[in-house]
C-alpha atoms as a PDB file:
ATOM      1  CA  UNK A   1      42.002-120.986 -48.666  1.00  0.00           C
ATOM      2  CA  UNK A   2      43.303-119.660 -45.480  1.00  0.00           C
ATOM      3  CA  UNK A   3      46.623-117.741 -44.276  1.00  0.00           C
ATOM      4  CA  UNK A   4      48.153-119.234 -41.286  1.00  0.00           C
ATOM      5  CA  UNK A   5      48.709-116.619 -38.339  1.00  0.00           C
ATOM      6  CA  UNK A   6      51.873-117.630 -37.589  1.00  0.00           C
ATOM      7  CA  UNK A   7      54.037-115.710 -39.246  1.00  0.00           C
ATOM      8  CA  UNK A   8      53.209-111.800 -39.896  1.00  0.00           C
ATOM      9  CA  UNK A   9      51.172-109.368 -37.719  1.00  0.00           C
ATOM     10  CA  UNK A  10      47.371-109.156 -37.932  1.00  0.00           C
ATOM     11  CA  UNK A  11      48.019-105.666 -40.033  1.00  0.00           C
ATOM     12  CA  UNK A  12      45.585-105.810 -42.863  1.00  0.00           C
ATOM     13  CA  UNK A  13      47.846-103.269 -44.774  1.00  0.00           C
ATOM     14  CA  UNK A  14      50.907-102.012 -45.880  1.00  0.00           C
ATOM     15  CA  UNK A  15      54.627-104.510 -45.418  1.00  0.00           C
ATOM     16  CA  UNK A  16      52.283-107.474 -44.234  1.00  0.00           C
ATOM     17  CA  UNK A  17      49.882-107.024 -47.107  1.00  0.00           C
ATOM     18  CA  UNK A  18      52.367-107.387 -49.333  1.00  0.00           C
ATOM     19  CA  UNK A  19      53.942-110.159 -48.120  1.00  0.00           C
ATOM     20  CA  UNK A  20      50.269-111.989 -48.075  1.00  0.00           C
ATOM     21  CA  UNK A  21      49.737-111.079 -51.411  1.00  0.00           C
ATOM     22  CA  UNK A  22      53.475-112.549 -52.529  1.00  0.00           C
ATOM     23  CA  UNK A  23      52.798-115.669 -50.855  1.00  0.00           C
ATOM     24  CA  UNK A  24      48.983-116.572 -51.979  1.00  0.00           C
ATOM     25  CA  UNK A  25      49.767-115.429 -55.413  1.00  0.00           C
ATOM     26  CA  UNK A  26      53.231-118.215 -55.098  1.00  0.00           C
ATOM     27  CA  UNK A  27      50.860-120.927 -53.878  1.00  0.00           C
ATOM     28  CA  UNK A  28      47.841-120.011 -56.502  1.00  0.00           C
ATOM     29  CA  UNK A  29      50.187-119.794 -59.213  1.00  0.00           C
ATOM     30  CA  UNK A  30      48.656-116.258 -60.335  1.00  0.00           C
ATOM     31  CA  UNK A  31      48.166-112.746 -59.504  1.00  0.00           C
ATOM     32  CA  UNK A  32      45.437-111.765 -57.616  1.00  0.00           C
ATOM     33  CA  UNK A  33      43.138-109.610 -59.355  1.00  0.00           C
ATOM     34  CA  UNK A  34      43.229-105.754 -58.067  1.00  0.00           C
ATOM     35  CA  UNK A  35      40.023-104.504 -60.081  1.00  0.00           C
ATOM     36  CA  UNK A  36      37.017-104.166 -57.678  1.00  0.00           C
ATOM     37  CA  UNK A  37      33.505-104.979 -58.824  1.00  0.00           C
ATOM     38  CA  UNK A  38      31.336-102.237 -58.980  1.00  0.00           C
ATOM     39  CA  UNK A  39      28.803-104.338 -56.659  1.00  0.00           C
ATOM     40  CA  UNK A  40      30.783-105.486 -54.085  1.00  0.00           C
ATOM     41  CA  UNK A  41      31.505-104.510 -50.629  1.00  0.00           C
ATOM     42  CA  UNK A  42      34.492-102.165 -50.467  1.00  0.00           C
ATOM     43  CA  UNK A  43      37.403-103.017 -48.854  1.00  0.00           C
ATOM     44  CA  UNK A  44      37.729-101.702 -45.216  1.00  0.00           C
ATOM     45  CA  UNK A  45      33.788-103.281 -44.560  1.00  0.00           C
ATOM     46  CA  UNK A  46      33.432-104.604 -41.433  1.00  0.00           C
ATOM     47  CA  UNK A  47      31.606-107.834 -41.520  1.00  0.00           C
ATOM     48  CA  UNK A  48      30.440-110.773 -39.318  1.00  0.00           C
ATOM     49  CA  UNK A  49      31.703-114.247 -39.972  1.00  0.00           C
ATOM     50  CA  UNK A  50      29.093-116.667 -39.978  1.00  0.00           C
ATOM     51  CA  UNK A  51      28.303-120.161 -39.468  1.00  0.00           C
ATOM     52  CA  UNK A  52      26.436-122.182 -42.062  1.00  0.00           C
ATOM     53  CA  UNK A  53      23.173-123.106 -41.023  1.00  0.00           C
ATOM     54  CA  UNK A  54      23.188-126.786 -42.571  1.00  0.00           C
ATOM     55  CA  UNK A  55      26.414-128.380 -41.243  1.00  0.00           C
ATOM     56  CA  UNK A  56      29.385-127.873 -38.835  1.00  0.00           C
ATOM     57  CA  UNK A  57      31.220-125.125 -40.334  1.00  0.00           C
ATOM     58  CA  UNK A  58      33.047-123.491 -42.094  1.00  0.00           C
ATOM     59  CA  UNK A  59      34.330-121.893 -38.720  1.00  0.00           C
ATOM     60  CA  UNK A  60      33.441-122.678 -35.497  1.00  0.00           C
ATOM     61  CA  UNK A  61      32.361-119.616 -34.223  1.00  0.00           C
ATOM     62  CA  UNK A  62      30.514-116.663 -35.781  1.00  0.00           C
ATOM     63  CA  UNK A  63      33.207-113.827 -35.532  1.00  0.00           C
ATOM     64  CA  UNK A  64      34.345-110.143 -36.787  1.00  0.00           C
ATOM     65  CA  UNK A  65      36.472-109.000 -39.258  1.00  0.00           C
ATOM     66  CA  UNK A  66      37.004-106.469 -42.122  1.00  0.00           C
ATOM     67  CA  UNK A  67      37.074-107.014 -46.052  1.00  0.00           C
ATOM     68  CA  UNK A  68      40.807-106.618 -47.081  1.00  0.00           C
ATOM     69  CA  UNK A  69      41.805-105.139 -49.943  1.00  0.00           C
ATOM     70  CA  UNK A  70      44.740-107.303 -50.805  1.00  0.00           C
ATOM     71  CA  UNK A  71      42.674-108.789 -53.353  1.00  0.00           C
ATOM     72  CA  UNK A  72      39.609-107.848 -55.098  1.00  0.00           C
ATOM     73  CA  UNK A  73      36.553-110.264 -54.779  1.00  0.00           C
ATOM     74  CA  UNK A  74      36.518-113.042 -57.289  1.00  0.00           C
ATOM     75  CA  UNK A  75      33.544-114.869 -58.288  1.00  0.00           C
ATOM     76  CA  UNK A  76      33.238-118.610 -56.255  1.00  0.00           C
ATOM     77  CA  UNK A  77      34.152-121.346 -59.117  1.00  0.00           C
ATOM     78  CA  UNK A  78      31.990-124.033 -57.487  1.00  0.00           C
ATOM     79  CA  UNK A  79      29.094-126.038 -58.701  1.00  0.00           C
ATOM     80  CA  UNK A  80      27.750-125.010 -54.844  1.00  0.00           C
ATOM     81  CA  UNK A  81      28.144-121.471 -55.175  1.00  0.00           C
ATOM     82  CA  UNK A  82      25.069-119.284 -56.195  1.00  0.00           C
ATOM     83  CA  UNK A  83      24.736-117.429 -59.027  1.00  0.00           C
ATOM     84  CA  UNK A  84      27.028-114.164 -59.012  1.00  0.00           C
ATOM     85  CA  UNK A  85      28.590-115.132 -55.574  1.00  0.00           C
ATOM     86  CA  UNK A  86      32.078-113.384 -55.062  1.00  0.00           C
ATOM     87  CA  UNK A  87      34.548-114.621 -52.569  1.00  0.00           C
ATOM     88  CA  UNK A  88      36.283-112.047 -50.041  1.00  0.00           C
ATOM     89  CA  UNK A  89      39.777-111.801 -48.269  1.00  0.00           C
ATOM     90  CA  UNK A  90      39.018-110.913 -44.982  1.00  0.00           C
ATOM     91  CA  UNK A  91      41.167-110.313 -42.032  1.00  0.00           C
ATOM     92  CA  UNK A  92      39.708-111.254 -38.516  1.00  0.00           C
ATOM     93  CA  UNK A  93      39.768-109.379 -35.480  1.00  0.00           C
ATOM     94  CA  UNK A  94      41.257-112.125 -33.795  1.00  0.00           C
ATOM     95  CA  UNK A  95      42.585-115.590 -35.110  1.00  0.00           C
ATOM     96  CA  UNK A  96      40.048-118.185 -35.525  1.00  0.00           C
ATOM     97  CA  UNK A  97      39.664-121.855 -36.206  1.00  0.00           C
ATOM     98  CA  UNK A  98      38.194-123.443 -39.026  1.00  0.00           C
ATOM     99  CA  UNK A  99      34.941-126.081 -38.962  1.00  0.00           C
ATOM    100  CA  UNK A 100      38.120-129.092 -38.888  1.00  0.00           C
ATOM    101  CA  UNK A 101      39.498-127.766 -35.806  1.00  0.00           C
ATOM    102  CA  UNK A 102      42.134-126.144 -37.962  1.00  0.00           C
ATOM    103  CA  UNK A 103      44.011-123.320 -37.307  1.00  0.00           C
ATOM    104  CA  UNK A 104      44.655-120.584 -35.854  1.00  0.00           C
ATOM    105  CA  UNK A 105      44.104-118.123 -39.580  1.00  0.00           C
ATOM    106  CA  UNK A 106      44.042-114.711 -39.219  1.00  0.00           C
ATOM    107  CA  UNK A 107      42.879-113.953 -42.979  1.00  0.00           C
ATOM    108  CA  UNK A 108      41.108-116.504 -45.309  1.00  0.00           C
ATOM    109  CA  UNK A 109      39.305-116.427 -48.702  1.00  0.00           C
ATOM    110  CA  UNK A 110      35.230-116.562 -47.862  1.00  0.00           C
ATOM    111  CA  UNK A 111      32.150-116.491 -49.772  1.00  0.00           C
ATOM    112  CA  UNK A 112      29.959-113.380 -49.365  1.00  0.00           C
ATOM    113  CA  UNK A 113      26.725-116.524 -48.158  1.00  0.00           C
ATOM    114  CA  UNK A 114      29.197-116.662 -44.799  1.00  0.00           C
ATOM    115  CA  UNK A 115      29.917-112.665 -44.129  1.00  0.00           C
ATOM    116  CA  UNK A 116      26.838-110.699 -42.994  1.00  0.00           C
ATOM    117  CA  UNK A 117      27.464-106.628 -42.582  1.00  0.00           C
ATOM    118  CA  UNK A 118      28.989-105.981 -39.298  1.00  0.00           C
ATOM    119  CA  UNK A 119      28.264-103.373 -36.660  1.00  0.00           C
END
């Protein structure tokens, strides 16, 4: 799940955080959990977007950005997923496009096999 960049500032905190939150939370039909897992990255990590070795995607371009704290990290719910592997909110430096061509997002929801540690 992405957020469009359209409509509030690139802020990762504070007014436009909120107003995120509201919105996801509308659309997922739930609140988003606030309780951190001891092994995760911490919000405020910088991290590098990356590109999946084995197909066209998810983004086209490998990219930086920084874990957000507007929700914690949530186990991935996928038959695909690994065992253990959390998915992050992170905000991007700058907006990107997705694998589709879709786009611009300035946030999206991404599983930790996609985000390396960034400089």
């Amino acid at each position: 799940m992405a957020a469009s960049s359209s409509s509030f500032p690139s802020s990762s905190s504070g007014a436009a955080n909120t107003r995120d939150r509201a919105a996801v939370e509308q659309l997922m039909g739930r609140a988003l959990p606030q309780e951190w897992p001891s092994a995760a990255l911490p919000a405020g990590s910088r991290v590098v977007v990356v590109r999946d070795p084995g197909w066209d995607g998810p983004w086209r371009n490998e990219f930086l950005g920084t874990i957000d704290g507007m929700g914690a990290p949530e186990p991935v719910e996928s038959p695909r997923a690994r065992a253990g592997e959390l998915a992050y909110w992170v905000t991007f430096d700058e907006p990107q496009y997705d694998g589709d061509g879709d786009g611009p997002y300035r946030k999206a929801f991404i599983w930790d096999r996609y985000l390396r540690p960034g400089p």
